[in-house]
Protein backbone atom coordinates (compact mmCIF):
# COMPACT_ATOMS: atom_id res chain seq x y z
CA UNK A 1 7.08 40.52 29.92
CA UNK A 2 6.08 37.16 28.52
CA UNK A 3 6.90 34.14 29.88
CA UNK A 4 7.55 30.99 28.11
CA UNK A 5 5.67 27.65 28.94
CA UNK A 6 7.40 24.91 29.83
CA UNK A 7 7.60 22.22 26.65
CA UNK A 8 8.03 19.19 27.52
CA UNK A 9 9.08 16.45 24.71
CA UNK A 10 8.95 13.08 24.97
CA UNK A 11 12.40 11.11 24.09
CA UNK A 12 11.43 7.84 22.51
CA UNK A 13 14.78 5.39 22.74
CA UNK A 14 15.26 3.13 19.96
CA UNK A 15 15.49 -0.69 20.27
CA UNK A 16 18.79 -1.75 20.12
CA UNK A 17 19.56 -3.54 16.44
CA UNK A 18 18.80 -7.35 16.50
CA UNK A 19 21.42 -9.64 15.00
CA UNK A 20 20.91 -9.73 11.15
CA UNK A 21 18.97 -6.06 10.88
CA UNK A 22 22.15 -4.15 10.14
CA UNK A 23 21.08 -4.00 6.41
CA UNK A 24 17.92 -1.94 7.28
CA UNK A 25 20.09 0.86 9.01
CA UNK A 26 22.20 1.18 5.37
CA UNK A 27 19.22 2.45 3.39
CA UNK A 28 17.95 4.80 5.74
CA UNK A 29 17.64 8.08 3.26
CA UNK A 30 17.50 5.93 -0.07
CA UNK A 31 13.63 7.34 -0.24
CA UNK A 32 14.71 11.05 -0.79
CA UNK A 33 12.69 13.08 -3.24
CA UNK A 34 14.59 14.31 -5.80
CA UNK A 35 11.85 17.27 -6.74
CA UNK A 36 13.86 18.89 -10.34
CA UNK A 37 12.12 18.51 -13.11
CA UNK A 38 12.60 15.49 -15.47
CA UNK A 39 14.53 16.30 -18.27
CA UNK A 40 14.59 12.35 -19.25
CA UNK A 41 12.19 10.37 -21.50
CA UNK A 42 9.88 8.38 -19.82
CA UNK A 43 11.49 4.74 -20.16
CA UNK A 44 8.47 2.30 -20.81
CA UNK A 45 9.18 -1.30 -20.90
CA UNK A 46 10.79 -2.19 -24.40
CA UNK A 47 8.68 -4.97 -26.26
CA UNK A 48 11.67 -7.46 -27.72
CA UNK A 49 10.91 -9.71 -30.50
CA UNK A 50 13.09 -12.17 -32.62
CA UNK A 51 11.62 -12.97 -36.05
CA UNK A 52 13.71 -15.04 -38.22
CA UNK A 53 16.83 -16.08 -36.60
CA UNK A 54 19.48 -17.72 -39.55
CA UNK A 55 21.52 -19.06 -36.66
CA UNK A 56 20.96 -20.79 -33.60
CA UNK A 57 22.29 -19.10 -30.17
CA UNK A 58 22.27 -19.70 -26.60
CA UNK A 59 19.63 -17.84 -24.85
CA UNK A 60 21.71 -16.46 -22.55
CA UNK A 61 23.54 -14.36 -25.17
CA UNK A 62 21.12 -14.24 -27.49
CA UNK A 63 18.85 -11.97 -24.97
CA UNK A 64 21.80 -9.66 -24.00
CA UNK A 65 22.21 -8.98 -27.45
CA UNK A 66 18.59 -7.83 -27.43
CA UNK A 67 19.27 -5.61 -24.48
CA UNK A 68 22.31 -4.04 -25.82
CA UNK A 69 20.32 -3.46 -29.43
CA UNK A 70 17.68 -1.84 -27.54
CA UNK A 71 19.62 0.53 -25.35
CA UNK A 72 21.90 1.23 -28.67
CA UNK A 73 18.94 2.19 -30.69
CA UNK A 74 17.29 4.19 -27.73
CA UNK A 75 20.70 6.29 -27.69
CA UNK A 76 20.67 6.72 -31.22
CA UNK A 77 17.54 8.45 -31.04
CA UNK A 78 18.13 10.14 -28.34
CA UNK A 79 21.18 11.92 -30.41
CA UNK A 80 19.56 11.79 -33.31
CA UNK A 81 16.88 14.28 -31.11
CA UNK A 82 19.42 16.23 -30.16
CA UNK A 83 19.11 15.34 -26.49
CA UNK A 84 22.09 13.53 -26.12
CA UNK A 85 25.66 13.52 -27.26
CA UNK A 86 26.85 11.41 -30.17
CA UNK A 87 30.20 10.47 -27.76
CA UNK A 88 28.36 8.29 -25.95
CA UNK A 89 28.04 5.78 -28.78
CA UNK A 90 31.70 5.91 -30.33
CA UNK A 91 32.49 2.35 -28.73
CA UNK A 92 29.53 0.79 -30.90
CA UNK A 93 29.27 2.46 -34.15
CA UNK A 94 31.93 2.43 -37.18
CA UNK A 95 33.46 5.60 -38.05
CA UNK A 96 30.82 6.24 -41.36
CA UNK A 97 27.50 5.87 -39.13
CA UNK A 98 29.36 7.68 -35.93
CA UNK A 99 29.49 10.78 -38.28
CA UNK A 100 26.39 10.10 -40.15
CA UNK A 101 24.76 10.38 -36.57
CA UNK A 102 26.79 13.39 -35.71
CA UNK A 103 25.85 15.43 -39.02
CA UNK A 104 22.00 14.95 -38.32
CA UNK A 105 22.44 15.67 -34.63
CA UNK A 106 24.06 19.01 -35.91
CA UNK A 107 21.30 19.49 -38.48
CA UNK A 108 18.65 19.24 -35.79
CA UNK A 109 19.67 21.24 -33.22
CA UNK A 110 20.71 23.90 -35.16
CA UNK A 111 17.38 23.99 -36.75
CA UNK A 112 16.07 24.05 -32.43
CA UNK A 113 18.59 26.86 -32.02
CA UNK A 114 20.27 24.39 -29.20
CA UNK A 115 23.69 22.62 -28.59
CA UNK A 116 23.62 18.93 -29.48
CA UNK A 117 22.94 17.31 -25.63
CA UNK A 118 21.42 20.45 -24.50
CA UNK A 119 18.14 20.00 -22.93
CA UNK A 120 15.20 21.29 -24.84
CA UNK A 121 12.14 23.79 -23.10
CA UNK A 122 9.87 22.46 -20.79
CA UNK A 123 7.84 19.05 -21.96
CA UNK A 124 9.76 18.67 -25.26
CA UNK A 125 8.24 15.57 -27.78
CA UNK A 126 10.96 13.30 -26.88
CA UNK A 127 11.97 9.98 -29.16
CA UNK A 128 10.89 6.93 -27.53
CA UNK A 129 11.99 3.23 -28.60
CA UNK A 130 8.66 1.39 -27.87
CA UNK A 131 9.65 -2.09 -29.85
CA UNK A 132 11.97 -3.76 -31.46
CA UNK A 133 12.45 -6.90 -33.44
CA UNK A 134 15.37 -8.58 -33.97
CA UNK A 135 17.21 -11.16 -36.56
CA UNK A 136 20.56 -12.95 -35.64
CA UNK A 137 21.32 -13.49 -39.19
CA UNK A 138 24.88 -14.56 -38.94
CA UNK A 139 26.94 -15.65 -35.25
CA UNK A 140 28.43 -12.26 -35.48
CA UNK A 141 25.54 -10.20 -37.22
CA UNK A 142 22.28 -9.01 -36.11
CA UNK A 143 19.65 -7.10 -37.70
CA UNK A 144 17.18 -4.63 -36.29
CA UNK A 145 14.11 -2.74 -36.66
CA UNK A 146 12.52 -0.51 -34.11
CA UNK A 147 9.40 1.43 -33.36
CA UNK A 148 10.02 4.99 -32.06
CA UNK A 149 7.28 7.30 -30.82
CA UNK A 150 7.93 10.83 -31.25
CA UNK A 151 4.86 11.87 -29.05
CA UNK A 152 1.76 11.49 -30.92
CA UNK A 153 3.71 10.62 -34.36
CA UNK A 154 5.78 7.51 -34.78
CA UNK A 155 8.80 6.71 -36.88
CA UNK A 156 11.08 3.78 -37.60
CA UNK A 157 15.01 2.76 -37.43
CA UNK A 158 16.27 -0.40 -39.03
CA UNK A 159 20.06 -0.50 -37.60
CA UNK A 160 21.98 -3.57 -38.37
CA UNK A 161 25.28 -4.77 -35.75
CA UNK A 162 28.06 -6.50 -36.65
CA UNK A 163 31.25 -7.75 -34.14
CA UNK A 164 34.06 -5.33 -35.20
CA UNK A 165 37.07 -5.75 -33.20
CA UNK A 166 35.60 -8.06 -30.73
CA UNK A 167 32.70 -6.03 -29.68
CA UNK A 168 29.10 -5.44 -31.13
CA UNK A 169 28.84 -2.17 -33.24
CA UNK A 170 26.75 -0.23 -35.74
CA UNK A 171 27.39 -0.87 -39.52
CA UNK A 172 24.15 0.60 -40.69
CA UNK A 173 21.08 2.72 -40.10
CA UNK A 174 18.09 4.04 -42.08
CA UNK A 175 15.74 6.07 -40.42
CA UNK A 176 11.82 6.19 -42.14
């Protein structure tokens, strides 16, 4: 018979918490791996540029309107892909371009053999907005270009945004 050898461990107490460290003990576990695979598009930092603004705005709201036409046109790729559904951009596009969108998302992934928002095989080519310039060419209009990279090949969107019942939305886009 076998006998076991005495383990011995050694118990390290922690210090108790000094006054003001209680916000180090709430993101205890916020480093967790997360070790799926990445179904996303890499998100590289989006180059903004204005050209020829017709209007003057405040800075303030003239760069959230950036942000919002770069996250609109990154979606609208994204759908247009087939890698995301055309729902998610109902808020911000007029009924014509909503369906527009719809019909080529349809077109695309049936041509993949896929659902629209259904995630492609492994390392799919996947649209990427890498620029975009922008024109405030009226208080309540704003047109848009964009660069896309589709990996090695590139494309481009022009998109132009208009306020439609108090919010910004889609009233056109051409895709070259």
């Amino acid at each position: 018979m076998m006998s076991t050898p005495d383990i011995h461990a050694e118990v390290i107490s922690l210090p108790a918490p000094r006054p003001g460290a209680g916000e180090l003990a709430s993101v205890q576990g916020a480093l967790a791996l997360d070790l799926m695979p990445r179904t996303a598009p890499p998100r590289p930092r989006l180059r903004s540029a204005r050209t020829f603004d017709l209007v003057a705005a405040e800075a303030v709201d003239r760069s959230r309107v950036d942000a919002f036409v770069g996250r609109y046109l990154q979606a609208a790729v994204e759908i247009a892909a087939g890698d995301r559904p055309v729902g998610q951009v109902l808020r911000h596009t007029v009924p014509e371009i909503y369906e527009e969108l719809a019909a080529r998302a349809r077109t695309v992934t049936a041509a993949a053999g896929l659902a629209p928002g259904q995630a492609r095989g492994p390392n799919p080519a996947r649209p990427v907005v890498v620029g975009v310039r922008t024109a405030l060419i009226r208080t309540d209009a704003v047109e848009a270009s964009a660069h896309v990279r589709y990996g090695r090949r590139s494309r481009a969107v022009a998109a132009r945004f208009e306020i439609v019942r108090d919010r910004w939305q889609c009233v056109a886009l051409a895709w070259g």
